[in-house]
N, C-alpha and C. Protein backbone atom coordinates (compact mmCIF):
# COMPACT_ATOMS: atom_id res chain seq x y z
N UNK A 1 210.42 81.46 178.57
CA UNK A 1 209.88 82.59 179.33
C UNK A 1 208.41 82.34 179.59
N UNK A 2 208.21 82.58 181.16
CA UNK A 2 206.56 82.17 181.33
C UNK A 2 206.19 84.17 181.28
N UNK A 3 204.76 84.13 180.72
CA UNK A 3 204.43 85.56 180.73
C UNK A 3 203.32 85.56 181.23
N UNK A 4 202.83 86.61 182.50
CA UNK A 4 201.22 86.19 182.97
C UNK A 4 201.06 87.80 182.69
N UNK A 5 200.35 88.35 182.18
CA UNK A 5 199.55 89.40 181.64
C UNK A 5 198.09 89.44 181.77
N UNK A 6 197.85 90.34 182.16
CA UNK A 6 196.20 91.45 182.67
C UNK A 6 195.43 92.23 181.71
N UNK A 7 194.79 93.27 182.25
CA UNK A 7 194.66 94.27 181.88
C UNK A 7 196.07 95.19 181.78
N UNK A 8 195.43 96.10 180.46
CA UNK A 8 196.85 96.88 180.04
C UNK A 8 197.64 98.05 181.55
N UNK A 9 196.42 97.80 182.59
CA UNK A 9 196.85 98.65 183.65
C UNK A 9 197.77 97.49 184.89
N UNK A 10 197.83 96.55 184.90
CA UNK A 10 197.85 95.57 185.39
C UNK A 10 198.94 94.28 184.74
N UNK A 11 200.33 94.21 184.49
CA UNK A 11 200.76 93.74 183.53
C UNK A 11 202.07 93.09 184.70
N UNK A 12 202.15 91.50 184.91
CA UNK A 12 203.11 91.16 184.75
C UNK A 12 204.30 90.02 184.16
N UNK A 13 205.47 90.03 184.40
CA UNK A 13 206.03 89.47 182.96
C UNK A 13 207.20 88.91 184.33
N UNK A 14 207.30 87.62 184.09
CA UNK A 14 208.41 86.85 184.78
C UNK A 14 209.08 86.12 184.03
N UNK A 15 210.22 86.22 184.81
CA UNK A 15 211.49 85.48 183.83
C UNK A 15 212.06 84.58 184.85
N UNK A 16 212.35 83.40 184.30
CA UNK A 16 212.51 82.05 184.82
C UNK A 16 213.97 82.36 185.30
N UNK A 17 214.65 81.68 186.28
CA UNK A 17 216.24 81.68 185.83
C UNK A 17 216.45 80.13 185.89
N UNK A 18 217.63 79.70 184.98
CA UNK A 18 217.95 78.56 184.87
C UNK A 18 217.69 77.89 183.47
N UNK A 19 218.26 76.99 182.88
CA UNK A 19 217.08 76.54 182.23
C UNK A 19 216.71 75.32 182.06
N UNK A 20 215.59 75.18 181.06
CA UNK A 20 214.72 74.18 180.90
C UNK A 20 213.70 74.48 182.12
N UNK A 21 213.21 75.69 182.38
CA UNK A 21 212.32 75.83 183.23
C UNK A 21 211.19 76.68 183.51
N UNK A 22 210.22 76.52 183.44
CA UNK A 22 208.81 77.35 183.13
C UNK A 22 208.12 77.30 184.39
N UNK A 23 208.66 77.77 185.65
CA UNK A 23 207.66 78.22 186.47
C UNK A 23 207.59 80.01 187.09
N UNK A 24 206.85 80.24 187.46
CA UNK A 24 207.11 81.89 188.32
C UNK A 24 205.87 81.36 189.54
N UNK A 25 206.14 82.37 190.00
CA UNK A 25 205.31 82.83 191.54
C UNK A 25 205.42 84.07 191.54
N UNK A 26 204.03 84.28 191.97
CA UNK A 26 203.49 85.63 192.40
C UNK A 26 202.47 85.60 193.21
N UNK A 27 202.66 86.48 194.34
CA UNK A 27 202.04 87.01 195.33
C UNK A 27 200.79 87.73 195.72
N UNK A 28 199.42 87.61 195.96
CA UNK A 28 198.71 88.56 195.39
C UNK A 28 197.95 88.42 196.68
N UNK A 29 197.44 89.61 197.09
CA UNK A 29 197.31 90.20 198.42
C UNK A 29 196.03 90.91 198.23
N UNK A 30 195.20 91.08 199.62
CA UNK A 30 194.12 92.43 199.89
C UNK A 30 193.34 91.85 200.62
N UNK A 31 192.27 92.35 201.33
CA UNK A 31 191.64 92.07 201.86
C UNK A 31 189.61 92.25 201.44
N UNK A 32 188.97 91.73 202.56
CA UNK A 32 187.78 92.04 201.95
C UNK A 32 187.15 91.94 203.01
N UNK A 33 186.19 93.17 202.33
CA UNK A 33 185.49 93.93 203.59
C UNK A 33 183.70 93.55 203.75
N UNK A 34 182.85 93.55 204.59
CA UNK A 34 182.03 93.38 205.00
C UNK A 34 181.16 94.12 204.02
N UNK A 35 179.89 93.87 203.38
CA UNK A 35 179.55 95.19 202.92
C UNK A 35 177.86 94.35 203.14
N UNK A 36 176.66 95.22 203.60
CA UNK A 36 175.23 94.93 203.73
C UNK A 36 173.88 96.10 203.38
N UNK A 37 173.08 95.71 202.87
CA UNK A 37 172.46 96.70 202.22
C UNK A 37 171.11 96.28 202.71
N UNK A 38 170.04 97.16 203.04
CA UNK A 38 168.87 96.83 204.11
C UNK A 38 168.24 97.36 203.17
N UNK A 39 166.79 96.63 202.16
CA UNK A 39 165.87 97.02 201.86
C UNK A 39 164.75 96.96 202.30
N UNK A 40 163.48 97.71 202.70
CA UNK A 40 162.35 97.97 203.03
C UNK A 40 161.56 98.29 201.95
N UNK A 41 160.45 97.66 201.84
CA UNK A 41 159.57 98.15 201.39
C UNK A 41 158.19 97.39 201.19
N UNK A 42 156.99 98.31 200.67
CA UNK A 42 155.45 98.00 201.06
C UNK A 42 155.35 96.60 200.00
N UNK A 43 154.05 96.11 200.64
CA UNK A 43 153.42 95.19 199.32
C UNK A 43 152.10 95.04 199.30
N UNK A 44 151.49 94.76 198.94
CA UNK A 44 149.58 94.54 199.08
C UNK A 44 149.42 96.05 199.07
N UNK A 45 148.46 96.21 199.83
CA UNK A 45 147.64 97.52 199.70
C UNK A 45 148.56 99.09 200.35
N UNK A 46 149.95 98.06 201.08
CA UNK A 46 150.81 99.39 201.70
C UNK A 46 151.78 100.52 200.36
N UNK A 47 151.52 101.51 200.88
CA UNK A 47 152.58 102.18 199.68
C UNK A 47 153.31 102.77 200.73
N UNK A 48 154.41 102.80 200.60
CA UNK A 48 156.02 103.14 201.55
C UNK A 48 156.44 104.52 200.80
N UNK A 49 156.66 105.55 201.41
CA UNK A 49 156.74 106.39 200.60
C UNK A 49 158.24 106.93 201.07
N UNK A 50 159.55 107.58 199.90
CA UNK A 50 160.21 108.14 200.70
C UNK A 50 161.64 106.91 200.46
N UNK A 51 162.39 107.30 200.57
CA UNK A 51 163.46 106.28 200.12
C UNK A 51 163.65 105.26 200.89
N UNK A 52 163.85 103.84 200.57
CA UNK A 52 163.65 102.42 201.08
C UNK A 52 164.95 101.91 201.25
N UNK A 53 166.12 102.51 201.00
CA UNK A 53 167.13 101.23 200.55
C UNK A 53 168.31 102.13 201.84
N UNK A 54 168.92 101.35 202.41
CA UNK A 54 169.97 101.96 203.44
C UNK A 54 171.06 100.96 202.81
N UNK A 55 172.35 101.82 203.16
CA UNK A 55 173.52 101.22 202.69
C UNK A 55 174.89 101.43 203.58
N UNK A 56 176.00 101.01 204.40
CA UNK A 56 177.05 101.67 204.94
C UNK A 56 176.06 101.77 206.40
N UNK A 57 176.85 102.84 206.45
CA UNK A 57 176.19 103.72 207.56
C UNK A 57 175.47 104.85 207.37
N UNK A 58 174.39 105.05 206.16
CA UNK A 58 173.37 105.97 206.07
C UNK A 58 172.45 105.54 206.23
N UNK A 59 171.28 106.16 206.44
CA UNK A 59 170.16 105.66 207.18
C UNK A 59 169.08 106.23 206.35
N UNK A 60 168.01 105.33 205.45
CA UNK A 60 166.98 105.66 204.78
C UNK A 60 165.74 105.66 205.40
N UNK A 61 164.46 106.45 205.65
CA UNK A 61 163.46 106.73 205.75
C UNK A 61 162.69 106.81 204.82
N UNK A 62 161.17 106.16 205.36
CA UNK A 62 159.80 106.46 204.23
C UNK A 62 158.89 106.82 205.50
N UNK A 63 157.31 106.93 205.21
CA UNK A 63 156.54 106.72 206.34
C UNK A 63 155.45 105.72 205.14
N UNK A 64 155.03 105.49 206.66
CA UNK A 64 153.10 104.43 206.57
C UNK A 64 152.42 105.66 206.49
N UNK A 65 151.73 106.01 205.95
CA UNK A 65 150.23 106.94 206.44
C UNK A 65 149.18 106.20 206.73
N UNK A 66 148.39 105.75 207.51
CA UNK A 66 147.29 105.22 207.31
C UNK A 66 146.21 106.13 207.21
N UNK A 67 146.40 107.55 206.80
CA UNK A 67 145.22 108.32 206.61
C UNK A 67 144.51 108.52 208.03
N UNK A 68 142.86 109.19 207.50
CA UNK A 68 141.93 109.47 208.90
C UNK A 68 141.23 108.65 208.70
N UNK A 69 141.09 107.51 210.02
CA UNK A 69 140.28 106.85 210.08
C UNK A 69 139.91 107.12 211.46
N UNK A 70 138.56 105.95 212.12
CA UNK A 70 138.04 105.82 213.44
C UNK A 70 137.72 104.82 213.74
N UNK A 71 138.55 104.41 214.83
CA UNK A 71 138.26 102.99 215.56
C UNK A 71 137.37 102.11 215.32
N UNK A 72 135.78 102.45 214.93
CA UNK A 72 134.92 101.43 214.42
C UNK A 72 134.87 101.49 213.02
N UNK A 73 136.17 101.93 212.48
CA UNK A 73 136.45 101.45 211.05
C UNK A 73 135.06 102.13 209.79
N UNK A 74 134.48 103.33 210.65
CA UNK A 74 133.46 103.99 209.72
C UNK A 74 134.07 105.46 209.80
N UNK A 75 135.54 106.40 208.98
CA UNK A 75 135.46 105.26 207.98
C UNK A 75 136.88 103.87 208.37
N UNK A 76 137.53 103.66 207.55
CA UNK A 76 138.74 102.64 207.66
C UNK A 76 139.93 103.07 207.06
N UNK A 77 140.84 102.89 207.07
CA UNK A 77 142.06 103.24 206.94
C UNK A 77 142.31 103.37 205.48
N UNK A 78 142.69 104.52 205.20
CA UNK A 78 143.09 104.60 203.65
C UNK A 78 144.40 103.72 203.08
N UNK A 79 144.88 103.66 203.83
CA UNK A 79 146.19 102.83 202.97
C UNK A 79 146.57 101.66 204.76
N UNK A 80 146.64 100.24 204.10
CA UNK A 80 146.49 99.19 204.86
C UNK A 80 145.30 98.76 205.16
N UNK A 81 145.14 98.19 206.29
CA UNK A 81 143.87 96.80 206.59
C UNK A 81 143.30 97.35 207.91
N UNK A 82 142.59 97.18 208.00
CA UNK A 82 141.98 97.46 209.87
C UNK A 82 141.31 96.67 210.01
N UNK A 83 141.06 96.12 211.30
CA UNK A 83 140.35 94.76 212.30
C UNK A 83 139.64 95.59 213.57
N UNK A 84 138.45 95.18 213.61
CA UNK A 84 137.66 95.63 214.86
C UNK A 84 137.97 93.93 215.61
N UNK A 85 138.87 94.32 216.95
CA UNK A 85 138.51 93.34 217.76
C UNK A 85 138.07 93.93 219.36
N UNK A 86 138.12 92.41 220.46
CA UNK A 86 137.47 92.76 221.49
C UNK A 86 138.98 92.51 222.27
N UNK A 87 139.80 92.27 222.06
CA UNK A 87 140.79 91.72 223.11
C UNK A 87 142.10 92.91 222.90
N UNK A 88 143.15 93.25 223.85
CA UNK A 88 142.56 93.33 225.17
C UNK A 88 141.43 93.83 225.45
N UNK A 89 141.00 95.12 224.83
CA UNK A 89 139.75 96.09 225.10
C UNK A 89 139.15 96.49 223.77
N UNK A 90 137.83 96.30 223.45
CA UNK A 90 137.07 96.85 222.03
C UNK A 90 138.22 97.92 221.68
N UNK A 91 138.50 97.79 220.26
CA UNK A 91 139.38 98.69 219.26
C UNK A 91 139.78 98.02 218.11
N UNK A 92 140.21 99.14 217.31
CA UNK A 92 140.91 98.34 216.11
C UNK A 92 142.29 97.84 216.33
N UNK A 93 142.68 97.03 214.96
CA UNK A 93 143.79 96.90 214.58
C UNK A 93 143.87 97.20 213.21
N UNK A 94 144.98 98.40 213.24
CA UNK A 94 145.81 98.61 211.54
C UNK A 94 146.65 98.31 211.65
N UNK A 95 146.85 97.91 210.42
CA UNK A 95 147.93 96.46 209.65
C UNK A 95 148.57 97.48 208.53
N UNK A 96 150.35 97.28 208.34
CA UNK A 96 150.55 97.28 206.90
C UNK A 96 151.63 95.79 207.11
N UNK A 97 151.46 95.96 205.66
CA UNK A 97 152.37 94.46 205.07
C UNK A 97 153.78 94.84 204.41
N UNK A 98 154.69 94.85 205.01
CA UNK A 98 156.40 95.54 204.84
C UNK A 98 157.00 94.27 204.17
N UNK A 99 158.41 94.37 203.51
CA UNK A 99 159.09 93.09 203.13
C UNK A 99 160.54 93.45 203.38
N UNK A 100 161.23 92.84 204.54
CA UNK A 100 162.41 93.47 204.55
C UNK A 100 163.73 92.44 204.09
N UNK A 101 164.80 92.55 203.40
CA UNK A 101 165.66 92.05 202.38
C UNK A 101 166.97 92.93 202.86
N UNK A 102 167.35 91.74 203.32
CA UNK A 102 169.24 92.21 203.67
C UNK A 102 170.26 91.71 202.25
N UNK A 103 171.30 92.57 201.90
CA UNK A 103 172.04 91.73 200.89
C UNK A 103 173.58 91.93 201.65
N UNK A 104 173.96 91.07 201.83
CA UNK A 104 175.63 90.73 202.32
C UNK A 104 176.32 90.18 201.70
N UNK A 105 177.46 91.00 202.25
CA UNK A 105 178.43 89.67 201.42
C UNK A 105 180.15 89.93 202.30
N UNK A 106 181.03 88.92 202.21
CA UNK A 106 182.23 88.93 202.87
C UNK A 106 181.86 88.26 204.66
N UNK A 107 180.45 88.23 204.90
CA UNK A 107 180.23 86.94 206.12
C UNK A 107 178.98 86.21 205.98
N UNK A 108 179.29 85.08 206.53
CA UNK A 108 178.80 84.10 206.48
C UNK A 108 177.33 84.24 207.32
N UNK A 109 176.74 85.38 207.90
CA UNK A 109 175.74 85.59 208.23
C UNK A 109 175.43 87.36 208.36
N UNK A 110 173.92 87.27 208.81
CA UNK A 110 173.28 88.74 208.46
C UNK A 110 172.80 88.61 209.85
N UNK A 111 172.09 89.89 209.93
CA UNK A 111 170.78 89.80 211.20
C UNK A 111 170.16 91.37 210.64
N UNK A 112 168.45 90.75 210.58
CA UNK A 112 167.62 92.43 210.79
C UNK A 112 167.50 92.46 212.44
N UNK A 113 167.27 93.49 212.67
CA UNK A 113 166.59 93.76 213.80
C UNK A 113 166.01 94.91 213.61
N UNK A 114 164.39 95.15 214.54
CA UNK A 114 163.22 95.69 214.04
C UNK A 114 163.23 96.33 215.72
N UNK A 115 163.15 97.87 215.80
CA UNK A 115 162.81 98.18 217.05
C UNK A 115 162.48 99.81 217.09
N UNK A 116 161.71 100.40 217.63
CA UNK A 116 161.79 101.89 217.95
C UNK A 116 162.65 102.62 218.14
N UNK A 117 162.71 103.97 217.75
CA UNK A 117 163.71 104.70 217.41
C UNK A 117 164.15 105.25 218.81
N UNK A 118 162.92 105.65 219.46
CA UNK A 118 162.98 106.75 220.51
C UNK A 118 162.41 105.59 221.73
N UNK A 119 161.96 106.27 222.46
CA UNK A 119 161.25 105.37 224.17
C UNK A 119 160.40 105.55 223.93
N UNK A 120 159.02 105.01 223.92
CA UNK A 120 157.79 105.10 224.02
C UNK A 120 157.20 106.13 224.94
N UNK A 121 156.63 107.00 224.18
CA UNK A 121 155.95 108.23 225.10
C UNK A 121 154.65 108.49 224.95
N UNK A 122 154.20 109.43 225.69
CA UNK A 122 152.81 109.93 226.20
C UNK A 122 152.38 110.36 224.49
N UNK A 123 150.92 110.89 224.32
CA UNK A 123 150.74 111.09 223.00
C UNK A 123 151.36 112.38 222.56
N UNK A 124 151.82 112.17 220.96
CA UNK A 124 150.82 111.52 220.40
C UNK A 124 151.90 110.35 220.17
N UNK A 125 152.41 109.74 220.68
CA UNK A 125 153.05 108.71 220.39
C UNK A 125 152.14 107.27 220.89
N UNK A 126 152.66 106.25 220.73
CA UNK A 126 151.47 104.90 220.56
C UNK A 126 152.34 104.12 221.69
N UNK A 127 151.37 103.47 222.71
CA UNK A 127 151.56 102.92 223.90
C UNK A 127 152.98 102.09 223.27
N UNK A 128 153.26 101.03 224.20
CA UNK A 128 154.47 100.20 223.58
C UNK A 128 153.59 99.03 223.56
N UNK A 129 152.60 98.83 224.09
CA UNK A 129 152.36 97.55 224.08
C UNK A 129 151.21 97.70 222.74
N UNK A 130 150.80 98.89 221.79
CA UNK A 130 150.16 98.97 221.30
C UNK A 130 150.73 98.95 219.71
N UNK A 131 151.93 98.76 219.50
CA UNK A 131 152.83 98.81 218.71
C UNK A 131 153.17 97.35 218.33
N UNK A 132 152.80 96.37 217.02
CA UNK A 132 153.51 95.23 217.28
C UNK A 132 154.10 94.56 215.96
N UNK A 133 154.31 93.73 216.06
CA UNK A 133 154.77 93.18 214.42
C UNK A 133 154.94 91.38 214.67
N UNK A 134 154.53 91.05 213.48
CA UNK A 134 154.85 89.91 213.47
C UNK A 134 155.20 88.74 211.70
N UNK A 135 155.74 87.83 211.99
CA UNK A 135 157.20 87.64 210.72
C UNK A 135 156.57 86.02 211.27
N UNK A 136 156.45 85.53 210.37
CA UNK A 136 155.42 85.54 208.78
C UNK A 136 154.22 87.07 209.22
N UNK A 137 153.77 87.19 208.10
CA UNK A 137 152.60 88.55 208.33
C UNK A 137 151.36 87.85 208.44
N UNK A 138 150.52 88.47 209.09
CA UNK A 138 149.56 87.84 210.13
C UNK A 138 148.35 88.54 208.33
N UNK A 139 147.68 87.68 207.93
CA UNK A 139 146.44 87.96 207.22
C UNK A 139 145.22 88.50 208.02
N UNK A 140 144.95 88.03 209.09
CA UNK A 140 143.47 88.49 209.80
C UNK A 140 144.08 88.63 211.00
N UNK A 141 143.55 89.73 211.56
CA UNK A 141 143.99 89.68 213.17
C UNK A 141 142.94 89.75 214.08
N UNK A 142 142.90 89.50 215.40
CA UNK A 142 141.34 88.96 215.91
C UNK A 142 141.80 89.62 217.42
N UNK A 143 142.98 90.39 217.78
CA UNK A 143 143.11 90.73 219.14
C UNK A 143 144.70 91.90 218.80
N UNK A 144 144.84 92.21 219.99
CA UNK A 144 145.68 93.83 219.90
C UNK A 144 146.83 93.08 220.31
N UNK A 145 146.85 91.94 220.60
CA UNK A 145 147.91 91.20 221.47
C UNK A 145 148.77 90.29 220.70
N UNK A 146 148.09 90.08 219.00
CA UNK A 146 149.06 89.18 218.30
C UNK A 146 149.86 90.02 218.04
N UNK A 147 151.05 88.64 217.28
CA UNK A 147 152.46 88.85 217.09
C UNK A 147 153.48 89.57 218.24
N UNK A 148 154.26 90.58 218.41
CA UNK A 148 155.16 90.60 219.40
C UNK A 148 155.01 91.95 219.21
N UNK A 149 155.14 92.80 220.59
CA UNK A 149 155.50 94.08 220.96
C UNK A 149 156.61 94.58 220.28
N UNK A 150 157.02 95.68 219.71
CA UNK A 150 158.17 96.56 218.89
C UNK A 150 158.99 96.66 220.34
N UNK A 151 160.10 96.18 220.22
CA UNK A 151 161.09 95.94 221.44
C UNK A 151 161.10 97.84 221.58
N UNK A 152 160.91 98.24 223.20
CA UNK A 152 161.45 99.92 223.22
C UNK A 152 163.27 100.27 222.81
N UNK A 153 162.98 101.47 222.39
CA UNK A 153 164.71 101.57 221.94
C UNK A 153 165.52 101.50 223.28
N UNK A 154 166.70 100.87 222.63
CA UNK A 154 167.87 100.70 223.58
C UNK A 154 167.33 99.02 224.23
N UNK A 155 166.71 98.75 223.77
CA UNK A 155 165.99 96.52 223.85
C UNK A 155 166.95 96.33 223.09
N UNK A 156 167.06 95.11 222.65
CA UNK A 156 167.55 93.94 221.50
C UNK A 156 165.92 93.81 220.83
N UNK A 157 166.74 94.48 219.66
CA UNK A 157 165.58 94.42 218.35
C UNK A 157 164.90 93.01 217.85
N UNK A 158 163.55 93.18 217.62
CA UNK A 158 163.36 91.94 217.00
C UNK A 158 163.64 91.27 215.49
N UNK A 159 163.61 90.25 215.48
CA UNK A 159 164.83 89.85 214.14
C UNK A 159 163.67 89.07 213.58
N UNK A 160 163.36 89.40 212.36
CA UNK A 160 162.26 88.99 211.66
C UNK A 160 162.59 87.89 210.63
N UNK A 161 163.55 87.83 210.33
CA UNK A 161 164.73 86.46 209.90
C UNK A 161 164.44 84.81 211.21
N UNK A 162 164.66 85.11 211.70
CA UNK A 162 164.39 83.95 213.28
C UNK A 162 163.08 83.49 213.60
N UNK A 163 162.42 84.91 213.48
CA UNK A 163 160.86 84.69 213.62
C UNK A 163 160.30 84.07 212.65
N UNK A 164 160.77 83.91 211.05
CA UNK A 164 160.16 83.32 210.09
C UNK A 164 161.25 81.57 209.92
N UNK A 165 161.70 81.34 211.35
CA UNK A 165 162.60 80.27 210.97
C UNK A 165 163.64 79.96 210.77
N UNK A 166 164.77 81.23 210.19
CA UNK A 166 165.81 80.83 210.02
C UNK A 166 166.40 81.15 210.88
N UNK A 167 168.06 80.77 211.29
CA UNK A 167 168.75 80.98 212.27
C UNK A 167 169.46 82.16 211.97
N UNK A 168 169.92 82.21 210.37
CA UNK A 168 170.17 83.69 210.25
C UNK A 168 169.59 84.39 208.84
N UNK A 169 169.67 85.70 208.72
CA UNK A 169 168.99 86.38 207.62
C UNK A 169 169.39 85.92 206.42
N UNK A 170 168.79 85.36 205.41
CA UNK A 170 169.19 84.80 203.98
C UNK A 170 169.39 86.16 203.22
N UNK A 171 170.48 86.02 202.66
CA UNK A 171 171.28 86.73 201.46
C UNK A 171 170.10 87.06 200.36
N UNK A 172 169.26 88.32 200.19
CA UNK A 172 168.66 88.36 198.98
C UNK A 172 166.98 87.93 199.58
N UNK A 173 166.68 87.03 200.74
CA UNK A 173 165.41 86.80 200.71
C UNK A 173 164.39 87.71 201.68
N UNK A 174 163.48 87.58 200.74
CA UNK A 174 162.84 89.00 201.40
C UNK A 174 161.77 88.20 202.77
N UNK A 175 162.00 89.05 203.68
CA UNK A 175 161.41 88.46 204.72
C UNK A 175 159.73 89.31 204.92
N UNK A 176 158.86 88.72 204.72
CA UNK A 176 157.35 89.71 204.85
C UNK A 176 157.03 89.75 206.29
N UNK A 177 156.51 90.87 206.40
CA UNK A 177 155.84 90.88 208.29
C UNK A 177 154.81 92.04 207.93
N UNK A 178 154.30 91.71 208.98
CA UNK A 178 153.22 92.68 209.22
C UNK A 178 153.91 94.07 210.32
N UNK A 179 153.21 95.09 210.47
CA UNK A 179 153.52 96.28 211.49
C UNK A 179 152.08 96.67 212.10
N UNK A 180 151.51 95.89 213.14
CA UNK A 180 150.49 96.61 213.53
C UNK A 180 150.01 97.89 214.36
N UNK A 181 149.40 98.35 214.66
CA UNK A 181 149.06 98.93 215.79
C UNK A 181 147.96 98.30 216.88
N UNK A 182 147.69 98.76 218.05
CA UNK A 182 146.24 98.58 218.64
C UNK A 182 146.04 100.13 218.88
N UNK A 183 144.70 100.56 218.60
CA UNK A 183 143.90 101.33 219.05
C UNK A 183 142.91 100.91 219.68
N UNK A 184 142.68 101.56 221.34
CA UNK A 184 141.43 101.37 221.56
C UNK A 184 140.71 102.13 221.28
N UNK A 185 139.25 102.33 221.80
CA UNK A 185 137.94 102.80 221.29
C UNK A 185 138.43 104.15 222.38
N UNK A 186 138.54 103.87 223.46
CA UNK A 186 139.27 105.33 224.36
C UNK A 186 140.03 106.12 223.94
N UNK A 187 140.67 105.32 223.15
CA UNK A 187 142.02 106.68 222.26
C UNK A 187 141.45 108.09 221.45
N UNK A 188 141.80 108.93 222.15
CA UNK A 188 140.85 110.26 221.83
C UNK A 188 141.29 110.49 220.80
N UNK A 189 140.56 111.72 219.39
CA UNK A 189 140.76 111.92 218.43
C UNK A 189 142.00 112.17 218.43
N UNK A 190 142.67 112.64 216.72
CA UNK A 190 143.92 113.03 217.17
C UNK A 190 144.91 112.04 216.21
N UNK A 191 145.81 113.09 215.76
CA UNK A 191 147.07 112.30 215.22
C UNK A 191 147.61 111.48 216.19
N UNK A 192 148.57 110.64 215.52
CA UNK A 192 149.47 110.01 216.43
C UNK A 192 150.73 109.94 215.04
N UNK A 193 152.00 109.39 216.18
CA UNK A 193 153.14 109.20 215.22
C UNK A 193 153.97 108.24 216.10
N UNK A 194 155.10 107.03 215.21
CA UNK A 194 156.06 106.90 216.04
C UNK A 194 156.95 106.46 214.85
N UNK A 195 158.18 106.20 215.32
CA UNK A 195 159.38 106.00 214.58
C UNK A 195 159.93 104.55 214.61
N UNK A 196 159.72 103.81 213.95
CA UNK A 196 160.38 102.37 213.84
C UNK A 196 162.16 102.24 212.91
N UNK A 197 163.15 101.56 213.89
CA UNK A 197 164.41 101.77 213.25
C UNK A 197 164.63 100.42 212.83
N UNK A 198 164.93 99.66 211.37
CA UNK A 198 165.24 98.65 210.93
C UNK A 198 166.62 98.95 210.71
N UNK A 199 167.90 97.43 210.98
CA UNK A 199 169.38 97.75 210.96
C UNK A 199 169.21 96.66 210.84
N UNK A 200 170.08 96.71 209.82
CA UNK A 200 170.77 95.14 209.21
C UNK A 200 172.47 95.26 209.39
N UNK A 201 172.77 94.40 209.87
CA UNK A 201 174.14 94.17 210.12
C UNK A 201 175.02 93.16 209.47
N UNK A 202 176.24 93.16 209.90
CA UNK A 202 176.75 91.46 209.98
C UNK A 202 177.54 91.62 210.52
N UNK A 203 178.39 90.35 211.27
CA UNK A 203 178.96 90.13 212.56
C UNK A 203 180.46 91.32 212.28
């Protein structure tokens, strides 16, 4: 008698016919499903506030604050980096430093994609071309024009996985980028806000 036994929930017991013979077969079936988990979150001087981790199809939110600051950086941004440059037009640039980390499993590839939630609008929302990011994260910035524009919603998102080289998002590795803005020196007082949507997938 061959006996293949489990867990006590899980138990089975085959009986040969014939004899002088010790084999069985069994059948064992199911499938497996896709499953990806999108983490966000700050590093260096950024604090991310607000839950970081998306899973399924729920959707997690934090915000950036960069506090009150003013374009000639007197004072400067409470939380992140600011750059006085001249290009396109005298203004700053605020910087935070994000790290985004897909975990998959059941395919053989991932993808982030990085893009605005809504369409770019009048204030207090931030021009589109004033919105940008870039993967590796930019340490010093010297113009309003590095790294790449935040694709407008309803674009093909930018994939910060590709931008740092790979062809697709690594399992577990955290990808760093920067999120800038441009302000110019014209930009009248005044809040501003906008909504950035990170989605990690797999095929």
């Amino acid at each position: 008698m061959l006996l293949l036994s489990g867990i006590p929930a899980a138990k089975a017991q085959v009986s040969p016919v014939g004899t002088n013979r010790g084999q069985g077969q069994i059948g064992i079936g199911g499938r497996v499903v896709n499953e990806v988990v999108l983490a966000v979150s700050g590093s260096g001087s950024t604090v991310l506030s607000g839950a970081s981790l998306a899973q399924g199809p729920g959707r997690a939110s934090g915000t950036i604050d960069f506090g009150s600051f003013s374009t000639l950086l007197q004072p400067g941004p409470t939380n992140g980096q600011g750059f006085r440059v001249a290009l396109p037009s005298a203004g700053v640039v605020v910087t935070a430093t994000l790290s985004a980390t897909i975990f998959y499993h059941g395919s053989p590839s991932a993808t982030i994609t990085v893009s605005r939630q809504n369409l770019a609008s009048s204030l207090p929302d931030l021009p589109l071309s004033g919105l940008r990011i870039a993967s590796p994260a930019i340490g010093t910035w010297t113009s309003g024009q590095q790294g790449t524009q935040v694709p407008n919603a309803g674009l093909p998102g930018f994939n910060p996985c590709q931008a740092a080289g790979d062809i697709t998002c690594i399992h577990g590795k955290p990808y760093r980028h920067s999120l800038a803005l441009f302000l110019p020196d014209t930009r009248p007082a005044g809040p501003f806000s906008t909504t950035i949507l990170y989605s990690g997938t797999v095929p």
